[in-house]
N, C-alpha and C. Protein backbone atom coordinates (compact mmCIF):
# COMPACT_ATOMS: atom_id res chain seq x y z
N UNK A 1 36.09 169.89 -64.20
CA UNK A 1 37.18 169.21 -64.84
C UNK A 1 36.64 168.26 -65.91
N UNK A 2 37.38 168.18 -66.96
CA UNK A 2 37.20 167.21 -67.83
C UNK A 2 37.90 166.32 -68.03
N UNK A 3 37.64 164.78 -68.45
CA UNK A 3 38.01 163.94 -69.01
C UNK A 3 38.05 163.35 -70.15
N UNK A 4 39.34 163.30 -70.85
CA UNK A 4 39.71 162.79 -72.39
C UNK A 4 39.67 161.17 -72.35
N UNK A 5 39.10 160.48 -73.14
CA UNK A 5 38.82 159.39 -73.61
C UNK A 5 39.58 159.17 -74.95
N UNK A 6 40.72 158.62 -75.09
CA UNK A 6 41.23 157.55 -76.26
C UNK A 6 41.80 156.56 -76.70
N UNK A 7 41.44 156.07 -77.58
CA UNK A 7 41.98 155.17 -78.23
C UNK A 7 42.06 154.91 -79.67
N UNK A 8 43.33 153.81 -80.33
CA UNK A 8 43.44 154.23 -81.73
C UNK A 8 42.38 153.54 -81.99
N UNK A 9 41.46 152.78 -81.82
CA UNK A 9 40.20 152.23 -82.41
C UNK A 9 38.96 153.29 -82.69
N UNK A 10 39.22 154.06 -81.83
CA UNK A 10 37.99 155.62 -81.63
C UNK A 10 38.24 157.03 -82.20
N UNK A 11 37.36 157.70 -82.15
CA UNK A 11 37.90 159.01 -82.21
C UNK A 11 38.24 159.53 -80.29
N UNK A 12 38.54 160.28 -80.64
CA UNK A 12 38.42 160.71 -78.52
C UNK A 12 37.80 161.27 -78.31
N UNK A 13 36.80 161.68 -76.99
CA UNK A 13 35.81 162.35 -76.53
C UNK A 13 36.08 162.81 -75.33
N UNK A 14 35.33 163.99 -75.20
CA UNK A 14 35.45 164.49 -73.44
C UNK A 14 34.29 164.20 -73.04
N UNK A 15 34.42 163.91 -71.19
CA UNK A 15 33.63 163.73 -70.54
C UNK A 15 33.89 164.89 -69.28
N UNK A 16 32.49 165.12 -68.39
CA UNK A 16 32.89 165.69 -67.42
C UNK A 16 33.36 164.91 -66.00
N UNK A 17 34.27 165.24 -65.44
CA UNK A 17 35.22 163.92 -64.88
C UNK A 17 34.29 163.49 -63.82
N UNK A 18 33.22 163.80 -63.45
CA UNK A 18 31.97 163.44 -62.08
C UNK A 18 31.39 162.31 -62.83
N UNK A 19 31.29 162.57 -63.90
CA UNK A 19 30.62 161.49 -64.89
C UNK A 19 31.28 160.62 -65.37
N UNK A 20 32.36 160.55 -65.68
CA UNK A 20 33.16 159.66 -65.66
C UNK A 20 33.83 158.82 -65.00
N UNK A 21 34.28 159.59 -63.42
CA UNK A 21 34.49 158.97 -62.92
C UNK A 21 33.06 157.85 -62.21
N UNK A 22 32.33 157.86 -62.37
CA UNK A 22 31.23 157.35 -61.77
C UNK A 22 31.10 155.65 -62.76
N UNK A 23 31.28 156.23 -64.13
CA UNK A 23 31.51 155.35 -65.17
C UNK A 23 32.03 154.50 -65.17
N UNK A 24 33.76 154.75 -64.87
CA UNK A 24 34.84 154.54 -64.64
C UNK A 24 34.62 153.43 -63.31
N UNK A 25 34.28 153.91 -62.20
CA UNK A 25 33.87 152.74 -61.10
C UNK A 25 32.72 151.75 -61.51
N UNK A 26 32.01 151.74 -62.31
CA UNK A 26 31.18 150.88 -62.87
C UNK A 26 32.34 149.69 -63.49
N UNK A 27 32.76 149.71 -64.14
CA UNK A 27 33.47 149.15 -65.31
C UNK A 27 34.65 148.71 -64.21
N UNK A 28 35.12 148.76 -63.26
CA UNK A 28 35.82 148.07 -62.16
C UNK A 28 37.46 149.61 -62.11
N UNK A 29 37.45 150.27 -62.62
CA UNK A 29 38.63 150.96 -62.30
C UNK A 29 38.50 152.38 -60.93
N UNK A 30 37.66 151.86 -60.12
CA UNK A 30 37.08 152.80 -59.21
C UNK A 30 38.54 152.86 -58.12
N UNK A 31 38.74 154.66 -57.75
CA UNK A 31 39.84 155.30 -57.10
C UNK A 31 40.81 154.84 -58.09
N UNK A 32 41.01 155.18 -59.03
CA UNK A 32 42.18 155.29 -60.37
C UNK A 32 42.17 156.60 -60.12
N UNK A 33 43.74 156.54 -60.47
CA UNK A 33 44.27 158.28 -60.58
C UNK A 33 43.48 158.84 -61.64
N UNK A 34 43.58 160.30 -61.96
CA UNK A 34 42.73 160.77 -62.85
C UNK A 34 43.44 160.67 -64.38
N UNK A 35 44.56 159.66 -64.40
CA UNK A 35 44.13 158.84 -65.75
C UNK A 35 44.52 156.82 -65.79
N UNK A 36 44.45 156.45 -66.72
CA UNK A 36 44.71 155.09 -66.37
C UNK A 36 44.09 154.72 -67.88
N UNK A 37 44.24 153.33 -67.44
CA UNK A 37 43.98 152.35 -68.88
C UNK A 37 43.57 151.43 -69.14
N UNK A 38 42.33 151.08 -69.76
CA UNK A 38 41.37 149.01 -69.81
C UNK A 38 42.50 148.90 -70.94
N UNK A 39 43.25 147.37 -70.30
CA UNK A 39 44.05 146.72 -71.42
C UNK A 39 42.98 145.91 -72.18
N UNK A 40 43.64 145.31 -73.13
CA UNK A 40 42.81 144.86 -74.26
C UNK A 40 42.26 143.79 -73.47
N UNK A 41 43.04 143.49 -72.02
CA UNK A 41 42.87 142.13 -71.48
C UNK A 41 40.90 142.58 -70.58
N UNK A 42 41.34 143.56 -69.73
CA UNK A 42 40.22 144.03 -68.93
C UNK A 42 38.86 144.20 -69.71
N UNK A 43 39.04 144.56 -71.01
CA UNK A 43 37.63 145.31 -71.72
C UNK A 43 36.86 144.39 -71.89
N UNK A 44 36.97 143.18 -72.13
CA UNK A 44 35.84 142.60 -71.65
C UNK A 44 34.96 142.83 -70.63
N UNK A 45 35.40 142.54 -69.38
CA UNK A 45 35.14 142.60 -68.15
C UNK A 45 34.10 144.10 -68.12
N UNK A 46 34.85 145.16 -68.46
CA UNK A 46 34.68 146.68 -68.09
C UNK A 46 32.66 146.70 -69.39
N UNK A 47 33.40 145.73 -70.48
CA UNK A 47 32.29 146.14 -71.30
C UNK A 47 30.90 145.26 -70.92
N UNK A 48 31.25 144.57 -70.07
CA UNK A 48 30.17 143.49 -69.37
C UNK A 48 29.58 144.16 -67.95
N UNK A 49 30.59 144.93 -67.79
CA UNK A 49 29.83 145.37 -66.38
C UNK A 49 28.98 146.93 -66.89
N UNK A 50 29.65 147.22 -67.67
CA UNK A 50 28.64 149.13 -68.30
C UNK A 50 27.28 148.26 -68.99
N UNK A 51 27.34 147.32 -69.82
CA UNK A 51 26.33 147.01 -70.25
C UNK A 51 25.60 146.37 -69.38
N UNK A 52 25.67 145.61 -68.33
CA UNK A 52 24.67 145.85 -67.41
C UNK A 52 24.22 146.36 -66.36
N UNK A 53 25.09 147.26 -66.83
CA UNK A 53 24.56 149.17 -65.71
C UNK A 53 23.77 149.67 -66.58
N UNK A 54 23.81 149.28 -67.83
CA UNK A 54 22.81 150.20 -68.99
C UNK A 54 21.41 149.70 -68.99
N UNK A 55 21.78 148.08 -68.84
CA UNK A 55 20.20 147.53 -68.91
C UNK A 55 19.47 147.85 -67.65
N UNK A 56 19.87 147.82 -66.25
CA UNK A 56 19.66 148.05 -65.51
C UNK A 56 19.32 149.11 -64.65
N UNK A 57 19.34 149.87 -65.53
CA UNK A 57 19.31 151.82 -65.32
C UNK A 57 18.16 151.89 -64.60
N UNK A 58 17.02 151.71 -65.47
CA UNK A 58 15.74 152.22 -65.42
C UNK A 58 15.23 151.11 -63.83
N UNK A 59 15.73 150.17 -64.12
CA UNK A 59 14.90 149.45 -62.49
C UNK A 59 15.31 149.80 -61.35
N UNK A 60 16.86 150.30 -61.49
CA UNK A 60 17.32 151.08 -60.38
C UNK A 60 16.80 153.02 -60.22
N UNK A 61 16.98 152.96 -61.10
CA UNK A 61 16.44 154.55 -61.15
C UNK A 61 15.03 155.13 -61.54
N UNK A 62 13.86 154.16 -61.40
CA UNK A 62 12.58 154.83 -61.78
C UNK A 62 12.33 156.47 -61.40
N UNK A 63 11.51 157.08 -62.58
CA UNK A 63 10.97 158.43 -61.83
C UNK A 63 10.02 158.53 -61.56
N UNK A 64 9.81 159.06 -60.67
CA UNK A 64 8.45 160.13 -60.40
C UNK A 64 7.30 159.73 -61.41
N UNK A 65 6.22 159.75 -61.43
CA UNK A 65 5.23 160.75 -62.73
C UNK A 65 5.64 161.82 -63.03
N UNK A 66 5.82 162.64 -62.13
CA UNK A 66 6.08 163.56 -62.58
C UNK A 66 7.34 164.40 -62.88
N UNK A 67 8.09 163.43 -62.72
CA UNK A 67 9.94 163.27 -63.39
C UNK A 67 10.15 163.42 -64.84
N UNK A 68 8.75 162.75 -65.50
CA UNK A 68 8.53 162.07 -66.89
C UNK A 68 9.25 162.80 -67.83
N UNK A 69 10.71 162.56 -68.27
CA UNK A 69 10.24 163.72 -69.32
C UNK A 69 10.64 162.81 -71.29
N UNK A 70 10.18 163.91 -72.03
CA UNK A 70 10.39 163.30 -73.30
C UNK A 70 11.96 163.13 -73.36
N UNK A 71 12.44 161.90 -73.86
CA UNK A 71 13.47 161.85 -74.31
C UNK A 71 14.22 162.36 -75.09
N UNK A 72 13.18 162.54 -76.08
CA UNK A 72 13.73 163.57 -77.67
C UNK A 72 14.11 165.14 -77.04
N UNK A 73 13.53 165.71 -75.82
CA UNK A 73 13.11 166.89 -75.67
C UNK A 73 13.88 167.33 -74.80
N UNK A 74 15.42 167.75 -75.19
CA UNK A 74 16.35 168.13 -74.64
C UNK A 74 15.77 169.42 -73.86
N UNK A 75 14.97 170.63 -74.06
CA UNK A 75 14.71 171.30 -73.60
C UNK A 75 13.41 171.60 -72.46
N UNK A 76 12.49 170.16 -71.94
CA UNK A 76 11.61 170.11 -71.57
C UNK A 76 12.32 170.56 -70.16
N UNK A 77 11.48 170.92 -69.23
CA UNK A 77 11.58 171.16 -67.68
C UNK A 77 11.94 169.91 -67.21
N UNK A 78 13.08 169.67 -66.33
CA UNK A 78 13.95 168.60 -65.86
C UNK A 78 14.45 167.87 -66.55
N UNK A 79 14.43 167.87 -68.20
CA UNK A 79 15.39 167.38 -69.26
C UNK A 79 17.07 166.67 -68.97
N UNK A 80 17.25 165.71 -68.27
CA UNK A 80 18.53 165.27 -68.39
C UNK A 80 18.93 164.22 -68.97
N UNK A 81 20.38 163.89 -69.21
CA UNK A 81 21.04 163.27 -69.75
C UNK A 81 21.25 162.03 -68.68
N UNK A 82 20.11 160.86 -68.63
CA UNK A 82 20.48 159.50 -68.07
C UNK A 82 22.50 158.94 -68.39
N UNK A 83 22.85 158.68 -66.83
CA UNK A 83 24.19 158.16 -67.34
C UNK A 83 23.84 156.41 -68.05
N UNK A 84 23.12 155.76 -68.13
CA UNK A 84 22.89 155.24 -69.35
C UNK A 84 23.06 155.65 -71.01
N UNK A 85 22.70 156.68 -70.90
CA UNK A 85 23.03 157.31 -72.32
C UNK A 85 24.75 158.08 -72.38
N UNK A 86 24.97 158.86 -71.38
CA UNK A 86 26.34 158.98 -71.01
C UNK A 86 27.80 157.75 -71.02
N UNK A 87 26.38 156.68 -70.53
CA UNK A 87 27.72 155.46 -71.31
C UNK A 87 28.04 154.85 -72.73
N UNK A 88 27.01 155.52 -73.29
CA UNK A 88 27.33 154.51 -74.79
C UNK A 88 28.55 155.13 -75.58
N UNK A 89 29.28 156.39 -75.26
CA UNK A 89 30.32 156.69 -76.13
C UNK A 89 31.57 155.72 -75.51
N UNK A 90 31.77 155.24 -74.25
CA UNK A 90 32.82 154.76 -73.57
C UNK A 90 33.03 153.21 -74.27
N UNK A 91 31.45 153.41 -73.72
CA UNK A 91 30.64 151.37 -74.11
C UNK A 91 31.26 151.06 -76.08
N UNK A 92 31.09 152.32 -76.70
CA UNK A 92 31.24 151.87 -78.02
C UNK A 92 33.11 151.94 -78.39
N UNK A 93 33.72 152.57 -77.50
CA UNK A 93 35.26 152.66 -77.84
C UNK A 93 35.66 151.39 -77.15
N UNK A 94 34.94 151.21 -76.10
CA UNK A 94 35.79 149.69 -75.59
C UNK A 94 35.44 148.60 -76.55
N UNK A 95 34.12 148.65 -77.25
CA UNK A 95 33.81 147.56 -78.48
C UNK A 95 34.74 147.78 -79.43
N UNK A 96 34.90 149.12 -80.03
CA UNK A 96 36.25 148.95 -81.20
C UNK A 96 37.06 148.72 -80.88
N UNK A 97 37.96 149.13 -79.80
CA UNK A 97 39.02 148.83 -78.94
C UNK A 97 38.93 147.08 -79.10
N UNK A 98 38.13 146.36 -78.52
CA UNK A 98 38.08 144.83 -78.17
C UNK A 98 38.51 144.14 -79.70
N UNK A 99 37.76 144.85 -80.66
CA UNK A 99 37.76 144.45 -82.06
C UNK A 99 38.81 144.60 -82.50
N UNK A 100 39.79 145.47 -82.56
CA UNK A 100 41.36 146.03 -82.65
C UNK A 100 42.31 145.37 -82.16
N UNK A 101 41.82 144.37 -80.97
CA UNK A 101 42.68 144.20 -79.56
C UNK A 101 43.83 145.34 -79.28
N UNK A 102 43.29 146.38 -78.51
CA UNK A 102 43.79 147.37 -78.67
C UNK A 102 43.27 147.71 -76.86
N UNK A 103 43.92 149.25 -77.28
CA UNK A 103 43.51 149.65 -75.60
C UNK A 103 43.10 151.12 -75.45
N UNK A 104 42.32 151.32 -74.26
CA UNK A 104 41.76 152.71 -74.27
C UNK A 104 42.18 153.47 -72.78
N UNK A 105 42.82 154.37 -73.39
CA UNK A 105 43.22 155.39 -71.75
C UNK A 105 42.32 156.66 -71.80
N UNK A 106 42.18 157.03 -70.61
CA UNK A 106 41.61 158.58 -69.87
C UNK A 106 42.70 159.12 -69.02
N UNK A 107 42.16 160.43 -69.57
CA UNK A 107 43.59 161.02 -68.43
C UNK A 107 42.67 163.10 -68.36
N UNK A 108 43.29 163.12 -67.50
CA UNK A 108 42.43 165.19 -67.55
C UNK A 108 42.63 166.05 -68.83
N UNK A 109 41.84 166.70 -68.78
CA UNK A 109 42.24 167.62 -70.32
C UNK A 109 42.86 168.64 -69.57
N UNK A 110 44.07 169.14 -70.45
CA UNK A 110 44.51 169.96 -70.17
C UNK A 110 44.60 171.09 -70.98
């Protein structure tokens, strides 16, 4: 399943909803139906708590040695996408959003 991300401050983006929703409980909207909405009032809050899930990635999640992989190198053996990096499209619509005083909903793609 996927998840649509918009707002008039952004363009909209999909996410895959495991990932999002994971996101989504970071940022305080955890067990929200599969759509809902940071008012202009919450995004603070939501953009204070992803940004320090972002800084905090790597001390919670160290790898292996042999986990290592290049960042640039989407195709290396065990190549993934840190949800640190998975947050910066959310992290950057709730910043325009905040700047707008505006608001951002998710809801399923259909």
């Amino acid at each position: 399943m996927l998840i649509v991300f918009q707002s008039k401050a952004a363009s909209d983006f999909v996410m895959l909803a495991s990932h999002a929703h994971e996101l989504l409980q970071i940022a305080g909207k955890a067990g929200q139906a599969p759509e809902g909405v940071f008012t202009a009032e919450q995004i603070p809050a939501a953009l204070a708590a992803l940004d320090q899930y972002s800084r905090d990635f790597d001390q919670r999640h160290p790898l292996a040695p042999d986990e290592v992989v290049d960042d640039q190198d989407d195709e290396a053996p065990g190549a993934a996408v840190p949800m640190r990096h998975r947050a910066q499209p959310l992290m950057e619509m709730l910043r325009l959003a905040a700047e707008q005083n505006t608001f951002v909903t998710w809801c399923l793609q259909k």
